[in-house]
Protein backbone atom coordinates (compact mmCIF):
# COMPACT_ATOMS: atom_id res chain seq x y z
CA UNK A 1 1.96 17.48 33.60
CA UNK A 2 3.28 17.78 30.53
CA UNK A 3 1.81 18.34 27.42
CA UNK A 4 2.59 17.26 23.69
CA UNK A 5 1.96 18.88 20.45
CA UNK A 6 2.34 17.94 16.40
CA UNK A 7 2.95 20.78 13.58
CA UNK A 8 2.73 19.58 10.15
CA UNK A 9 5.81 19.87 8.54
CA UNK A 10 5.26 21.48 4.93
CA UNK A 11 7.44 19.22 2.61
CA UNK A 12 7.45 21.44 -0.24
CA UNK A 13 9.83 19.61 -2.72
CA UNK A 14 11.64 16.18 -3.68
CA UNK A 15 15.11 16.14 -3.99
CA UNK A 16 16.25 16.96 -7.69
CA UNK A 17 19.61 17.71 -7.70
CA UNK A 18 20.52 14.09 -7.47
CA UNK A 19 17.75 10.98 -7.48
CA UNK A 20 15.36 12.61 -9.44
CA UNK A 21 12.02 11.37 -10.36
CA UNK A 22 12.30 8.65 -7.11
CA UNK A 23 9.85 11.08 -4.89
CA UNK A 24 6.69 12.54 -5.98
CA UNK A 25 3.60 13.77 -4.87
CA UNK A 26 0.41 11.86 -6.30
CA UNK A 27 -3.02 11.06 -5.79
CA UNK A 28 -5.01 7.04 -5.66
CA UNK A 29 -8.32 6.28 -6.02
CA UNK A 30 -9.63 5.18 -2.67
CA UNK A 31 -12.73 2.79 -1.63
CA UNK A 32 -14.66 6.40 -0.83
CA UNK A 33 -12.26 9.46 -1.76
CA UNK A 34 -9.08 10.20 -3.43
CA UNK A 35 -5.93 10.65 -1.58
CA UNK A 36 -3.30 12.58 -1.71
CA UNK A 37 0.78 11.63 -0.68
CA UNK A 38 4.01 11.40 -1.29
CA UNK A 39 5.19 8.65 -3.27
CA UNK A 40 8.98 6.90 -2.80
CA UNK A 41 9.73 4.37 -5.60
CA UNK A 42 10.79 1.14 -4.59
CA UNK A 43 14.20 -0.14 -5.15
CA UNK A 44 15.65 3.33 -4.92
CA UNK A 45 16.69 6.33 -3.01
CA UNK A 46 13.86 9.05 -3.09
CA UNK A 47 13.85 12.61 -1.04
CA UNK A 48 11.52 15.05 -0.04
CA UNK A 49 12.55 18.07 1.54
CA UNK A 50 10.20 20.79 4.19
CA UNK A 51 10.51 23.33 6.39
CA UNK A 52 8.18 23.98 9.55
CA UNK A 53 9.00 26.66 12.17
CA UNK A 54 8.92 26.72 16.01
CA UNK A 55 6.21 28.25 17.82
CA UNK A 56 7.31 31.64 19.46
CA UNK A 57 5.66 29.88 22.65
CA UNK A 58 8.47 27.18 22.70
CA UNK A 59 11.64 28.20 24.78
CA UNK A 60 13.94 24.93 24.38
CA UNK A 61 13.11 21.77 22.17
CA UNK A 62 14.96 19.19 23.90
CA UNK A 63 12.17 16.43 23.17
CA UNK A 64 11.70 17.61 20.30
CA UNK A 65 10.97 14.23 16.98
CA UNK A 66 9.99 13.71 14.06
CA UNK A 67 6.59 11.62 13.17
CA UNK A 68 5.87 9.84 9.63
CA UNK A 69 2.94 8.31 8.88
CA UNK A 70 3.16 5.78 6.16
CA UNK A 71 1.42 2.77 4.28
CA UNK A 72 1.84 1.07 1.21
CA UNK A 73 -0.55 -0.88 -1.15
CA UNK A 74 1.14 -3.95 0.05
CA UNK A 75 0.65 -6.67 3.18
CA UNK A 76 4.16 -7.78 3.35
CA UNK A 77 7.58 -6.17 3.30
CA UNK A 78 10.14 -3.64 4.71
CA UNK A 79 10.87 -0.40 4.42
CA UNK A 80 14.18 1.31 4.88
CA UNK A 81 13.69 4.95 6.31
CA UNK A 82 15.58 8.05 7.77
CA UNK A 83 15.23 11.83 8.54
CA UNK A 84 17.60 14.44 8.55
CA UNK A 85 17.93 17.83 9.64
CA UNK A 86 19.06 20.99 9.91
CA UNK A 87 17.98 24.63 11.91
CA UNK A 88 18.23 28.06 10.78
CA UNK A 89 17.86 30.98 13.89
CA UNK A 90 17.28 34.33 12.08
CA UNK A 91 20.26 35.87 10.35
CA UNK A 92 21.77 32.16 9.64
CA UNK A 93 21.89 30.81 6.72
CA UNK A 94 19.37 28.59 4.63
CA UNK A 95 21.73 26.59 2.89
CA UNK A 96 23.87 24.65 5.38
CA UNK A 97 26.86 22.20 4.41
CA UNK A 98 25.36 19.19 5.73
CA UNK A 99 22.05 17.77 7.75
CA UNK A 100 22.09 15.81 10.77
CA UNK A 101 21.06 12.42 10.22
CA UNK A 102 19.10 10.04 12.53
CA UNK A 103 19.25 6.49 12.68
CA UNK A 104 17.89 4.59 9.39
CA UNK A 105 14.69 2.58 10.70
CA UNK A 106 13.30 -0.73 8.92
CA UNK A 107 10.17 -0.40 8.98
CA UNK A 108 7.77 -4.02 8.67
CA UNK A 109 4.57 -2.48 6.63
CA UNK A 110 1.15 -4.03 8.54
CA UNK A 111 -0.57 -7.01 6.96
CA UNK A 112 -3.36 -5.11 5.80
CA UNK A 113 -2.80 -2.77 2.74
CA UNK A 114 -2.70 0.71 3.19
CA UNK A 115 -2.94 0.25 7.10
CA UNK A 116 -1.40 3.44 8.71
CA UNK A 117 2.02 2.52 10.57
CA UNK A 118 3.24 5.79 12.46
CA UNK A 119 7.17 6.07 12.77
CA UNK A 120 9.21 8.27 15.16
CA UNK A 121 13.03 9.56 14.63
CA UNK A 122 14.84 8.91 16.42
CA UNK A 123 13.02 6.20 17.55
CA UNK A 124 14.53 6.98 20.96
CA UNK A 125 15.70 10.45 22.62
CA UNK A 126 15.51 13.88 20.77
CA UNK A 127 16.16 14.41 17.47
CA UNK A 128 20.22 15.55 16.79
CA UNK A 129 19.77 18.98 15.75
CA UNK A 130 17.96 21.01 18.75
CA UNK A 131 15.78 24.06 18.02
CA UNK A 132 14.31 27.27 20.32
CA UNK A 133 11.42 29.41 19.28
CA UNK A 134 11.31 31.05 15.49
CA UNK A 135 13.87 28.32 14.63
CA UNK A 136 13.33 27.01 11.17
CA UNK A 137 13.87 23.19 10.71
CA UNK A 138 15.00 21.82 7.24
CA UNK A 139 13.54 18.71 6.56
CA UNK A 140 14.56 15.97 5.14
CA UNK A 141 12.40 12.56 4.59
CA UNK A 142 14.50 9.99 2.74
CA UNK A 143 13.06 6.20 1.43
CA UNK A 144 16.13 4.57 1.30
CA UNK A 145 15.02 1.59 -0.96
CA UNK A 146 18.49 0.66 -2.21
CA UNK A 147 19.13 -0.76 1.02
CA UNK A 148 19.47 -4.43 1.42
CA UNK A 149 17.50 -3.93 3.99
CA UNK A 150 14.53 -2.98 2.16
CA UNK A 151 12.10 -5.55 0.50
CA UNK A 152 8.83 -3.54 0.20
CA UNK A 153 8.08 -4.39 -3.37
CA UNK A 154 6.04 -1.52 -3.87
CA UNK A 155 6.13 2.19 -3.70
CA UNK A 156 6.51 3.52 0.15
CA UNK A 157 3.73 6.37 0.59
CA UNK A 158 4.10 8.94 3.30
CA UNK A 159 0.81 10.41 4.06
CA UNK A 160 1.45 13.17 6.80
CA UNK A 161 5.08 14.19 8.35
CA UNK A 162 5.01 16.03 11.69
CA UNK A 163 7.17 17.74 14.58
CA UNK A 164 6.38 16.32 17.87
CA UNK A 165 7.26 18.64 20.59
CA UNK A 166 7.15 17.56 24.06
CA UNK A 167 6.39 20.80 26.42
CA UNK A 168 7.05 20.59 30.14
């Protein structure tokens, strides 16, 4: 039997160095609370970056993905969405040359606004970069709105991001 778990992944940052201003963190006025999330404009590439290390317990992530859960204060359109990554053992460095990217995934929001619509990269497999115990995983959660691809005519809102690890 096999069992699987979900650490949060601590996005700590949007991407500034380039697209600035298109990811944010923010809070709405709900029905009965106030929420917090990340916001991704529409129309536009927007990036926010996180880190979350691997449990000591973990030997060898080979199912190891990535889970968003968004919504959007809209009941029609698409959004265009991708992770990428990178791993850092101890003694490696922090600031690799590139991040491994999975597969962009259109995503059809639900017809109900602000209806929570899980997605999982890859949407298939294991995620491209593979991590062991004490492995730090650079995060990467990118709203690619620019695509043609992507008709969602409002802001994209990611409300929790998550490792899934699938132990044996």
């Amino acid at each position: 039997m096999s069992t699987t778990i979900r650490i949060p992944i601590d996005l700590r940052n949007p991407q500034v160095s380039s697209n600035a201003g298109n990811a944010f963190w923010t809070v709405v006025a709900l029905t009965a609370r106030d929420a917090g999330h990340w916001a991704f404009l529409k129309d536009v590439l927007g990036n926010a970056d996180g880190v979350v290390t691997i449990p000591k317990n973990v030997s060898v992530t080979p199912n190891a993905k990535i889970v968003a859960a968004i919504a959007a204060n809209a009941t029609s359109g698409v959004a265009s969405l991708r992770v990428e990554t990178a791993k850092a053992a101890d003694a490696a460095t922090l600031n690799p040359a590139s991040l491994a990217a999975e597969t962009t995934q259109d995503i059809t929001v639900p017809a109900t606004a602000r209806l929570r619509r899980d997605v999982t990269f890859p949407a298939s497999g294991s995620l491209a970069t593979t991590v062991v115990a004490d492995d730090i995983l650079m995060v990467r959660f990118a709203h690619r709105g620019a695509d043609a691809n992507d008709t969602l005519a409002v802001n994209t809102e990611l409300h929790g991001l998550w490792l899934q690890i699938d132990l044996a």
